[in-house]
Protein backbone atom coordinates (compact mmCIF):
# COMPACT_ATOMS: atom_id res chain seq x y z
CA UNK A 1 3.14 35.56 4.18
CA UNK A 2 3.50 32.66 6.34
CA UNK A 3 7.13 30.95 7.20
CA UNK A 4 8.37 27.81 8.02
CA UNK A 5 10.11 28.45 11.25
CA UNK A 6 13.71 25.85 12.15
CA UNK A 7 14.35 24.92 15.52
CA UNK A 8 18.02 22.47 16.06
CA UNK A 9 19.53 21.75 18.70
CA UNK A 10 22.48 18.80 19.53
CA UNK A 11 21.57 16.34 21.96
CA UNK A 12 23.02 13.16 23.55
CA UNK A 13 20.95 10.11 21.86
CA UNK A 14 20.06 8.93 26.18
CA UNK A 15 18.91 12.27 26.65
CA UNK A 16 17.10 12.56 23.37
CA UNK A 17 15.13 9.15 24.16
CA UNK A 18 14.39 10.54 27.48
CA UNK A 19 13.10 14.00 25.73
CA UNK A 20 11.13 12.89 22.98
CA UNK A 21 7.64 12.14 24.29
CA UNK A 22 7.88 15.27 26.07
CA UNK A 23 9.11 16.89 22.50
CA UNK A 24 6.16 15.43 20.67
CA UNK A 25 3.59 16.54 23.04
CA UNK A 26 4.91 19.96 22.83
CA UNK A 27 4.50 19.81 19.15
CA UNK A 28 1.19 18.26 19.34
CA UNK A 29 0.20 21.79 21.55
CA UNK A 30 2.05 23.37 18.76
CA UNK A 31 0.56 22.56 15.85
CA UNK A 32 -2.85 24.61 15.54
CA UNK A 33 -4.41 26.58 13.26
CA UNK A 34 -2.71 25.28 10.39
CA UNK A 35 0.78 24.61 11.73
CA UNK A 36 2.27 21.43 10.86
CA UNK A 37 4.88 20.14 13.34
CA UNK A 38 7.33 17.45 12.39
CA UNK A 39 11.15 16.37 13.70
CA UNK A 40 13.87 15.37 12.57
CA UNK A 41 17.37 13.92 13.04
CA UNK A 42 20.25 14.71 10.80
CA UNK A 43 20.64 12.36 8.75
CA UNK A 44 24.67 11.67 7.74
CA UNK A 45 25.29 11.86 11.09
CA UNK A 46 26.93 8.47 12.32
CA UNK A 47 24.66 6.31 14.52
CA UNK A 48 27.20 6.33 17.62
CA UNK A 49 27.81 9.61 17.41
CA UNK A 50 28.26 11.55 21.09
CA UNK A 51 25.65 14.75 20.09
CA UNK A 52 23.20 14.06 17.34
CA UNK A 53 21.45 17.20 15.68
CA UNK A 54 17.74 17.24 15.80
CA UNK A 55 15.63 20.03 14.50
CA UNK A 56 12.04 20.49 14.80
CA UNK A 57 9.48 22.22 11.81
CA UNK A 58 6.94 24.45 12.21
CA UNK A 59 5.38 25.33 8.83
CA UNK A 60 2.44 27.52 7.87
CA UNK A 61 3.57 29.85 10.83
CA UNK A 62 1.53 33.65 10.62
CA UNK A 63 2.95 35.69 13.20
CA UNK A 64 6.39 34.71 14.14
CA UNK A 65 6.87 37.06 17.36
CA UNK A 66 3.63 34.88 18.74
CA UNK A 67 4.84 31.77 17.50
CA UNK A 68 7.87 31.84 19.90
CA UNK A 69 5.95 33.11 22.72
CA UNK A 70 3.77 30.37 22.36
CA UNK A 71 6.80 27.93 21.49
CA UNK A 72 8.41 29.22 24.88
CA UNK A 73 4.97 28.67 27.13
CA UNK A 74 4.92 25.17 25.95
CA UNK A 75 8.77 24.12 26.39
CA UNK A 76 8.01 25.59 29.94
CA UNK A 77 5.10 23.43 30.06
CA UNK A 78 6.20 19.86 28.61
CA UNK A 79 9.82 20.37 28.55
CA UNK A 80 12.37 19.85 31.28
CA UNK A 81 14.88 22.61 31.42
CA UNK A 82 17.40 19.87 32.48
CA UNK A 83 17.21 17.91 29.53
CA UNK A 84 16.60 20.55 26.47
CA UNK A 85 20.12 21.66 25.00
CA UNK A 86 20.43 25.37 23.62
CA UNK A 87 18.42 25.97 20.74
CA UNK A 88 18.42 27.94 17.47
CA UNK A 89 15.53 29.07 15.39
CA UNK A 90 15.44 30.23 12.47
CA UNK A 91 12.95 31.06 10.35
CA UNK A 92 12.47 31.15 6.54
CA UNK A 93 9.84 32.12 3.89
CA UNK A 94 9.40 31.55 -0.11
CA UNK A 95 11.37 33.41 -2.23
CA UNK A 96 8.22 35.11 -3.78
């Protein structure tokens, strides 16, 4: 059964406009056979607030120990370590 897997993070909105072409590229590498990337901000968050939360979405993900693997080769490949905060994934499936 596949899973929808959660990636946030908190990031400063300078280094977050800085990060995000890298970001989308890296989802762009992401999103093959028959994952659909997207990201998001939290949205009740205050528009001058210091850290915003983003999270990325990965859904339609198969094999969850590859996804990462993969997910880590391309944040070493598009990513730069200085600006990516620490991350948490999570992952979820349906309730069936």
């Amino acid at each position: 059964m596949s899973c929808t897997v959660y990636v946030y993070f908190k990031i400063e909105p300078a280094s977050g406009r800085q990060l995000l072409p890298a970001l989308r590229r890296m989802q762009a590498a992401l999103a093959v056979d028959g994952i659909r990337a997207s990201l998001l901000r939290r949205a009740d968050e205050p528009a001058d607030v210091p850290l915003q939360t983003w999270m990325e979405v990965y859904q339609g993900v198969e094999d969850v120990a590859q996804f990462r693997q993969r997910m880590q080769q391309a944040l070493d490949c598009y990513i730069d370590p200085l600006l990516m905060p620490p991350r948490h994934l999570e992952c979820f499936q349906p309730l069936e």
